[in-house]
Structure formats: structure tokens, C-alpha cells
Protein backbone atom coordinates (compact mmCIF):
# COMPACT_ATOMS: atom_id res chain seq x y z
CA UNK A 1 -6.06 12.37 -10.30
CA UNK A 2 -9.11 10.46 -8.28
CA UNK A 3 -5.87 8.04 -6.71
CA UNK A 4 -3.81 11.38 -5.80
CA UNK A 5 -7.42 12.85 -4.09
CA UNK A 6 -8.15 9.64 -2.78
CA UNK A 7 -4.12 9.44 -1.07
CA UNK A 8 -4.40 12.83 0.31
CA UNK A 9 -7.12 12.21 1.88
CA UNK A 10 -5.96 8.62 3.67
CA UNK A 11 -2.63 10.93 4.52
CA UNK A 12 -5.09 13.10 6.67
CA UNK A 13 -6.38 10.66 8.36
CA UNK A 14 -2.84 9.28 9.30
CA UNK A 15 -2.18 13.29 10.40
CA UNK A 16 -5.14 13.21 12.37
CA UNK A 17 -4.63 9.69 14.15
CA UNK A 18 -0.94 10.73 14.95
CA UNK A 19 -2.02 13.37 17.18
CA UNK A 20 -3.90 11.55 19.55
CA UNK A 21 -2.35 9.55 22.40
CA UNK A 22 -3.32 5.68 21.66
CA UNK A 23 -4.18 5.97 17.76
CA UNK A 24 -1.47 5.58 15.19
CA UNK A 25 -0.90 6.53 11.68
CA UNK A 26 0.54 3.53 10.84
CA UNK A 27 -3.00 2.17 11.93
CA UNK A 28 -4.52 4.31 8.75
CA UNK A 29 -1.84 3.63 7.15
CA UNK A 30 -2.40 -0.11 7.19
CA UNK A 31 -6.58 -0.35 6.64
CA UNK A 32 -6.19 2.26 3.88
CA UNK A 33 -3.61 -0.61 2.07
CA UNK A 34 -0.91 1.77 1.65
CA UNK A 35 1.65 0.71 4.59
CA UNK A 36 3.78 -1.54 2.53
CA UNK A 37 4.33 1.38 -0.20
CA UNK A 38 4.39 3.41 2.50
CA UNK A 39 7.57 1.79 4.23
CA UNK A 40 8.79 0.78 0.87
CA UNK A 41 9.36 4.08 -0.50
CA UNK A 42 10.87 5.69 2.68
CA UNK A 43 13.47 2.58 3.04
CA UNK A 44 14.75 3.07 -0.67
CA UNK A 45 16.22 6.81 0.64
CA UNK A 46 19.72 5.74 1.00
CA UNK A 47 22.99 6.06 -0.25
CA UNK A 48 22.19 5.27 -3.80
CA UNK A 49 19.64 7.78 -3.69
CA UNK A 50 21.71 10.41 -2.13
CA UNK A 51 24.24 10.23 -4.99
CA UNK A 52 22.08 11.12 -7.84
CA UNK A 53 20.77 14.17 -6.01
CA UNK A 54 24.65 15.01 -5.32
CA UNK A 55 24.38 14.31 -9.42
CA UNK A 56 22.30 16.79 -9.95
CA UNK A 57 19.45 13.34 -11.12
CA UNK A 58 16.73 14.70 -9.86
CA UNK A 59 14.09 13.02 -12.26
CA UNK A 60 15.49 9.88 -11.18
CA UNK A 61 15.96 10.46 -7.74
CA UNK A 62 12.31 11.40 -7.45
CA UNK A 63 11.67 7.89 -8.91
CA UNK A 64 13.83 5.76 -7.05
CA UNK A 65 12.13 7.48 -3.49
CA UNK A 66 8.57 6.64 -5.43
CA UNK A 67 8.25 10.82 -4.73
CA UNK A 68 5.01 11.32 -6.34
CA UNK A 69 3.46 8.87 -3.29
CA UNK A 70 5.31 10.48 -0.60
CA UNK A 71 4.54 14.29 -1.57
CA UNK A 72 0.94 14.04 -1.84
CA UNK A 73 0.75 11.52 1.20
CA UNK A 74 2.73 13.83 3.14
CA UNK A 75 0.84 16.74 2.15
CA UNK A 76 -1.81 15.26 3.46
CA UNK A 77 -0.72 14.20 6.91
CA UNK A 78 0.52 18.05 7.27
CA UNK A 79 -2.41 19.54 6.20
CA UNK A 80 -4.12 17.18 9.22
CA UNK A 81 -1.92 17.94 11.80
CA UNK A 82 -2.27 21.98 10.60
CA UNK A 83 -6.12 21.90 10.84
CA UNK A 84 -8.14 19.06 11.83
CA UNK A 85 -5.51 18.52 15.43
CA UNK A 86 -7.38 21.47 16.51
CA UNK A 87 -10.87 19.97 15.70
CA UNK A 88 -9.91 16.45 17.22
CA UNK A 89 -8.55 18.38 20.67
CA UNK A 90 -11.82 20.13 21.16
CA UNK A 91 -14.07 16.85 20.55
CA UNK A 92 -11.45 15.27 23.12
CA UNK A 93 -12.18 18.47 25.67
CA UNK A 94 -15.54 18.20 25.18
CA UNK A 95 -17.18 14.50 24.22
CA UNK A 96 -14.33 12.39 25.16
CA UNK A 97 -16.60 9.51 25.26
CA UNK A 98 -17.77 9.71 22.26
CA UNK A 99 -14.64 10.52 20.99
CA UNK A 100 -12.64 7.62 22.62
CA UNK A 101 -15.69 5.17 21.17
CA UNK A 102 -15.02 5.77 17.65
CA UNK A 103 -11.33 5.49 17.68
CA UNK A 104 -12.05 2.55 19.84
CA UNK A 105 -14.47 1.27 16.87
CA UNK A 106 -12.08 2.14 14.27
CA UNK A 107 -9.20 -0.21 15.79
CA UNK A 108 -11.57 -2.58 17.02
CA UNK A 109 -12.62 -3.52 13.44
CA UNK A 110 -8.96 -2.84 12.11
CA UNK A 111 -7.92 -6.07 14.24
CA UNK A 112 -10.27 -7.97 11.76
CA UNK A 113 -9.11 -6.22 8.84
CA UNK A 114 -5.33 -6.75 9.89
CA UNK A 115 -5.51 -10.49 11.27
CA UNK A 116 -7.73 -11.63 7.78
CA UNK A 117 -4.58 -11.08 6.17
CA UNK A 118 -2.71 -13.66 8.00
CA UNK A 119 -2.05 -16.19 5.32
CA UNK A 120 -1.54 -19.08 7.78
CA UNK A 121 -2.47 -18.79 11.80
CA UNK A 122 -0.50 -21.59 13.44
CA UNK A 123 1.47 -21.92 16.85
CA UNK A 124 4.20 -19.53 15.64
CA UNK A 125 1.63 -16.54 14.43
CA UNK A 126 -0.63 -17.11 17.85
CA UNK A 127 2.67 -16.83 20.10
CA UNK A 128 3.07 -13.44 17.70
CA UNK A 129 -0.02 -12.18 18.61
CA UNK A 130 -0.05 -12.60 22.15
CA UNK A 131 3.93 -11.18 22.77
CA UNK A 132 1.85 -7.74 20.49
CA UNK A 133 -0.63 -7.77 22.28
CA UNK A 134 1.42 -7.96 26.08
CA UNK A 135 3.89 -5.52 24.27
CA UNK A 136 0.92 -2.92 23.79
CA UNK A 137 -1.35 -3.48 26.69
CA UNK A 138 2.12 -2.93 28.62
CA UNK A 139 2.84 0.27 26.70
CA UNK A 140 -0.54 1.95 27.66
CA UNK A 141 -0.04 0.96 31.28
CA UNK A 142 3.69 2.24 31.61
CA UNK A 143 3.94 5.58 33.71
CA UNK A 144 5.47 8.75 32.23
CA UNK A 145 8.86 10.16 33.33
CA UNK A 146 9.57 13.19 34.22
CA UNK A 147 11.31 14.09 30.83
CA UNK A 148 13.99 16.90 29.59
CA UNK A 149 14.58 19.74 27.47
CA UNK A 150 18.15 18.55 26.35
CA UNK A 151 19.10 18.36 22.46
CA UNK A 152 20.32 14.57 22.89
CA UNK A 153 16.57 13.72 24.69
CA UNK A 154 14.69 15.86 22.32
CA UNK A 155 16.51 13.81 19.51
CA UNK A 156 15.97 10.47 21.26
CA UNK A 157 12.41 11.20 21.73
CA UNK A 158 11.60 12.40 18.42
CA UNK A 159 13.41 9.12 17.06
CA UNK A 160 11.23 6.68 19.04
CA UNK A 161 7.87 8.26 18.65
CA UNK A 162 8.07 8.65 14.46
CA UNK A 163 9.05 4.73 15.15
CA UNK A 164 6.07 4.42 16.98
CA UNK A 165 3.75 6.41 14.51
CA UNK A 166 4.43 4.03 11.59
CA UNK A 167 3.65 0.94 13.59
CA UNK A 168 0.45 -0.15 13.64
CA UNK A 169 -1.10 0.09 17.38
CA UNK A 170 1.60 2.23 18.77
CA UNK A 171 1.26 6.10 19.23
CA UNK A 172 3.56 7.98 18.45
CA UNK A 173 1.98 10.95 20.96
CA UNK A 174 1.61 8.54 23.33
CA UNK A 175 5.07 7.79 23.54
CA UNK A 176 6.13 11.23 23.93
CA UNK A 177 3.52 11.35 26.66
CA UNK A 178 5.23 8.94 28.40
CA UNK A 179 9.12 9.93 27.50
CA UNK A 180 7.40 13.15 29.16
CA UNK A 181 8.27 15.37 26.07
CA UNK A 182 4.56 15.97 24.70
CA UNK A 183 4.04 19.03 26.24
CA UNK A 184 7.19 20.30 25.80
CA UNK A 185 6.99 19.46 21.83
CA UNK A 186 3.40 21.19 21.71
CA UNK A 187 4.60 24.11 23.47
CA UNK A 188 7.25 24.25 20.76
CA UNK A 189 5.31 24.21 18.11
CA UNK A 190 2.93 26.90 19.40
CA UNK A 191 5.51 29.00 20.28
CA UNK A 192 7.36 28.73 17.27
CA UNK A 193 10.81 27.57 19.28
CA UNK A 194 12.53 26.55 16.45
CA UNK A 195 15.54 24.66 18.15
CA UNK A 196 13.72 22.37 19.87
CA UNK A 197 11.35 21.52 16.51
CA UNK A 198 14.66 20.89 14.90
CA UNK A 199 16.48 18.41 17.27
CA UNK A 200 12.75 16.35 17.36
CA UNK A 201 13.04 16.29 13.89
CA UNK A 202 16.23 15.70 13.38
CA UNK A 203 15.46 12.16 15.24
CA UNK A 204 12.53 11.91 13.65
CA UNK A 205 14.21 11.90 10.28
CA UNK A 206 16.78 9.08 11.83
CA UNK A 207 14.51 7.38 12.96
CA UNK A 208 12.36 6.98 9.78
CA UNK A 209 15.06 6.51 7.92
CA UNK A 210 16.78 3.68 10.08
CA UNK A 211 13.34 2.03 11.07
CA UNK A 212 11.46 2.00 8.27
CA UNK A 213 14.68 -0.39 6.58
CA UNK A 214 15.01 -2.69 9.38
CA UNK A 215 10.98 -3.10 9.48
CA UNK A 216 10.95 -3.61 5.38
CA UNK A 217 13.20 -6.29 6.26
CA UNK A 218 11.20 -8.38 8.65
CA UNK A 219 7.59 -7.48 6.41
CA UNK A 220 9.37 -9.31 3.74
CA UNK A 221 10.70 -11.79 5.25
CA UNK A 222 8.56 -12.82 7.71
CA UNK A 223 5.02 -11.88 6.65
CA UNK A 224 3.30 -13.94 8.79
CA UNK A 225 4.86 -13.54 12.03
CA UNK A 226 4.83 -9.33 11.51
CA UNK A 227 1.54 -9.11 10.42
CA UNK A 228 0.50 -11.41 13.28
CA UNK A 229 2.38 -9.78 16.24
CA UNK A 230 0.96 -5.89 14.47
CA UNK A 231 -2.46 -7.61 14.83
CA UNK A 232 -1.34 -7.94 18.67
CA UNK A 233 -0.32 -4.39 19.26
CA UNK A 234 -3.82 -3.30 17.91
CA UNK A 235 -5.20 -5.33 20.41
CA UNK A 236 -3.10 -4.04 23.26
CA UNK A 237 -3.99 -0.52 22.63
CA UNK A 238 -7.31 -1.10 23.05
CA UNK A 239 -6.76 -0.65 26.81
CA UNK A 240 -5.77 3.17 25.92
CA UNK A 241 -8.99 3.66 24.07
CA UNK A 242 -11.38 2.24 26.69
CA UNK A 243 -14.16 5.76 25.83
CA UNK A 244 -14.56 4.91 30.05
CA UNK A 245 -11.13 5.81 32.39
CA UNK A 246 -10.56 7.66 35.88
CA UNK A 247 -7.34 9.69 35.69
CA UNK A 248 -4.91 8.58 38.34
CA UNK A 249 -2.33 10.76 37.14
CA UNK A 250 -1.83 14.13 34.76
CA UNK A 251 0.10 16.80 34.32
CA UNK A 252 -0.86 20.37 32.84
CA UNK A 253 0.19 21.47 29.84
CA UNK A 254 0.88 24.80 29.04
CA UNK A 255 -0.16 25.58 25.14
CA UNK A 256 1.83 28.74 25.05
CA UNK A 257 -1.36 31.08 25.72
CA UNK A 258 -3.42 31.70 28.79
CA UNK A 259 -5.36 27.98 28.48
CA UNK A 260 -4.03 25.23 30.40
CA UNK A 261 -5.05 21.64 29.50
CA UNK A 262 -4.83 18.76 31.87
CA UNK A 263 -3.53 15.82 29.98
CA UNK A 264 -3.87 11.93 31.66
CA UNK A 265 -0.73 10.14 32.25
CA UNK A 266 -2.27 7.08 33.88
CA UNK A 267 -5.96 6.30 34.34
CA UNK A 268 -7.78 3.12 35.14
CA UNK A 269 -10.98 1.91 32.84
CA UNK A 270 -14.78 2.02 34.01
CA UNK A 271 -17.70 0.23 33.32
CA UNK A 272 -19.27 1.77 30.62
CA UNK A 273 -22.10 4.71 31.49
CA UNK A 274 -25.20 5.69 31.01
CA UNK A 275 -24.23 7.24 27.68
CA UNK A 276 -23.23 3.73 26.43
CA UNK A 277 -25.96 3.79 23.43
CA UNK A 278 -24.90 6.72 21.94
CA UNK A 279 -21.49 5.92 22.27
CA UNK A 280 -22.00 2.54 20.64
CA UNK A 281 -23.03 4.02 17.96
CA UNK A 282 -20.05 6.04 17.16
CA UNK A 283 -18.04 2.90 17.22
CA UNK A 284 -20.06 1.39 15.15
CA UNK A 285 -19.52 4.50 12.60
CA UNK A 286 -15.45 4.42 13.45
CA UNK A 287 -15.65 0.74 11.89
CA UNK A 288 -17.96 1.42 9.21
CA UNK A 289 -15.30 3.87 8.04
CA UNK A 290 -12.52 1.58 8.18
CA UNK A 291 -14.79 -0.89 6.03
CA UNK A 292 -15.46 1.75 3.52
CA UNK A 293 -12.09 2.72 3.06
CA UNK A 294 -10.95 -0.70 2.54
CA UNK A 295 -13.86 -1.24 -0.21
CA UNK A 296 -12.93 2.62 -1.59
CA UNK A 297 -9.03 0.96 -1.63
CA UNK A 298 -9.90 -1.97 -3.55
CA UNK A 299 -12.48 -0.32 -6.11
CA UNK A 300 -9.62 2.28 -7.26
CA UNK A 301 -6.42 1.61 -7.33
């Protein structure tokens, strides 16, 4: 029961990461040590699991997909998404310093949790984490585009930005931000337009589901090298979560009531202000939580 709790709770923290632009559930996913079940037990949905529920197996289907593991972690990232997004918005609104800092802690110290696990840095894994880190750092610099409301984009978009969510440094949000469909997906969801949830999710689910395999492949396979070049991408990102940014560029978007909320497409990074000891100490707190989740991880498993 304490492990179920303990998963729920991880799978709200994955919920709330995904719905900021720069922080990614796979992130959570990762320091909380449940990525490789995580990616595990969405690759084993296939054709072999299709037929037994066509078979009317449902006991076994449920443990072939490892369903007890994806229910209660999914539960949790819903639950997030349904009630703390709203929390995380207004601390963005209103102490975006502050707020930016302890994300920015909570990767920071997730780089050392991530690269520790490197079983051998050599030439191979240092090239890996430099091409992550360009890959990232490039990412958070790109401009958006201008986007569209068509079912093939819609589809597209929600196929790359699940792919993004489950990698560790890459948001998911951020990608939509920048495919220029963020708004259009948040309007959507507040205005309960139904169609356009549905094509997003559609890709979503194809994208999971394709993805997640083709990632299972290279974590076994190449341990090293993956682990090294997702140690890279945290990196990279931390040029998103700079607490300190000008806005160059933003758009408004329109939350389906009479509040409009300006969201930054490209900014450049500050030296840090006169807040800086306050905000210091909320990254300090973002890693201490990352720490104590990975002690909480390996006291009860």
C-alpha cells in the first residue's frame, strides 16, 4: 500500500513538471527511479497484448502491460495536471523567480543524480553528453512558429511533445510552445473542445506507443551512451530555467474566459537580482527534494 502511496505521489510530480515549459516528467520520472519501469511497461503494449484483450484475457493482459504500475502512476499524473497546474500557473504569475529557482535547483542536482549512474565516462559517453547538451540548449533557444488548428498538426504535435515529456530534459509544453499549439491545446481543454483533445491525443497515444519501444531499445542496449547524452539534455535545459530572462518575444493566450496571459516565446537571461538570496534558497530546497526522493526510493521499494 505505502509503494502504491508513495507512486502516486512521484506520478504527481511528473503531472506537475509536464505542465511547465522547460521541466519534464520524464525528469521525475528518472530521480524518482521509476523511468525504466516506466518505459518498460508502456513498450510491452503491442500486438501480443492486444490479442488477449481481443481474448477476452484480461487478468493477463493487465499483467503483461505491468497495469497495476501504470494505473496508479497515471492516476497520479492526472490528478496533477487536474489540480496542482493551477497552483504552479499562479506561483509562475506571481514569483516567477522563485519559481524558476527551484525547478532550476531540482534539475541542477538531477544532473548529479543522472550522470552518477554512468557506469563508465570515457571519450564515447563525454561526446554523448555534449551532442545532449547542444541538442537542449538549442531546443530552448529555437523560436516558435506560427502553428495550426488542422487534425494532421494537432496529431503531429501531440505525438512529439508526449515524446518529449518522457525524455529527461525535454518539455513536452515547451515543445508545443514552440510547434505554436500550446495555447491552442489549453484553450481546448478549458473549453471543453473535444475534437481537438482527441486528435492531440490520438498522437499522443502514437507517439507513446512508438517511442517508448524504440527508446527501450537503445536504454538496453546502450546504457552508457543514453544515460550519458539524457545527462546532456538536463544540462541544456538549464538555459530555459535561468529564474532571470527578458522576454524578447510572446504571444497572448486566451484561457477561454475574460483573463489573458502573456506567455514568453523567446527571452534572453540576466544577471541574477537583488532577490538572489531568497531565490537561492529555493534551489537549494528544489534539490533537497530530489535527494529525498531518491533516499525515500531506495528505503522502500
Amino acid at each position: 500500500m505505502l509503494k502504491h502511496v508513495l507512486l502516486f505521489l512521484k506520478g504527481m510530480a511528473m503531472g506537475a513538471a509536464d505542465v511547465v515549459p522547460g521541466v519534464s516528467g520524464g525528469t521525475i520520472a528518472f530521480i524518482t527511479g521509476i523511468y525504466e519501469e516506466l518505459i518498460g511497461s508502456i513498450s510491452s503494449i503491442n500486438t501480443t497484448t492486444f490479442s488477449l484483450l481481443f481474448r477476452g484475457q484480461f487478468r493477463q493482459l493487465w499483467n503483461a502491460v505491468n497495469g497495476n504500475f501504470l494505473i496508479v502512476l497515471f492516476a497520479g499524473i492526472f490528478t496533477s495536471i487536474l489540480t496542482l497546474a493551477t497552483v504552479l500557473t499562479f506561483a509562475l504569475e506571481n514569483y516567477d523567480v522563485f519559481t524558476w529557482s527551484f525547478f532550476f535547483g531540482l534539475v541542477t542536482a538531477s544532473i548529479w543524480m543522472m550522470g552518477r549512474t554512468v557506469e563508465k565516462w570515457n571519450v564515447q559517453s563525454v561526446l554523448a553528453l555534449v551532442i545532449g547538451s547542444i541538442v537542449a540548449y538549442a531546443i530552448t533557444e529555437m523560436g516558435a512558429l506560427a502553428g495550426s488548428e488542422t487534425p494532421y498538426y494537432l496529431i503531429l504535435s501531440g505525438a512529439l511533445a508526449i515524446c518529449a515529456m518522457i525524455l529527461p530534459g525535454i518539455s513536452g509544453s515547451f515543445i508545443l510552445l514552440l510547434l505554436g499549439t500550446y495555447s491552442t491545446v489549453l484553450a481546448a481543454v478549458a473549453n471543453k473542445e473535444l475534437f481537438t483533445i482527441a486528435y492531440v491525443g490520438i498522437g499522443a497515444v502514437i507517439g507513446l506507443l512508438l517511442f517508448s519501444k524504440g527508446l527501450k531499445f537503445i536504454y538496453e542496449r546502450f546504457f552508457n551512451l543514453t544515460i550519458a547524452l539524457l545527462t546532456g539534455f538536463l544540462l541544456g535545459s538549464l538555459n530555459k530555467l535561468w529564474p532571470w530572462k527578458e522576454v524578447l518575444d510572446a504571444f497572448i493566450k486566451h484561457t477561454g474566459t475574460e483573463k489573458e496571459e502573456i506567455v514568453a516565446l523567446s527571452f534572453k537571461n540576466l544577471a541574477p537580482g537583488a532577490e538572489w538570496p531568497t531565490a537561492l534558497a529555493f534551489a537549494l530546497f528544489g534539490a533537497a527534494i530530489v535527494i529525498g526522493l531518491d533516499l525515500a526510493g531506495k528505503r522502500i521499494k
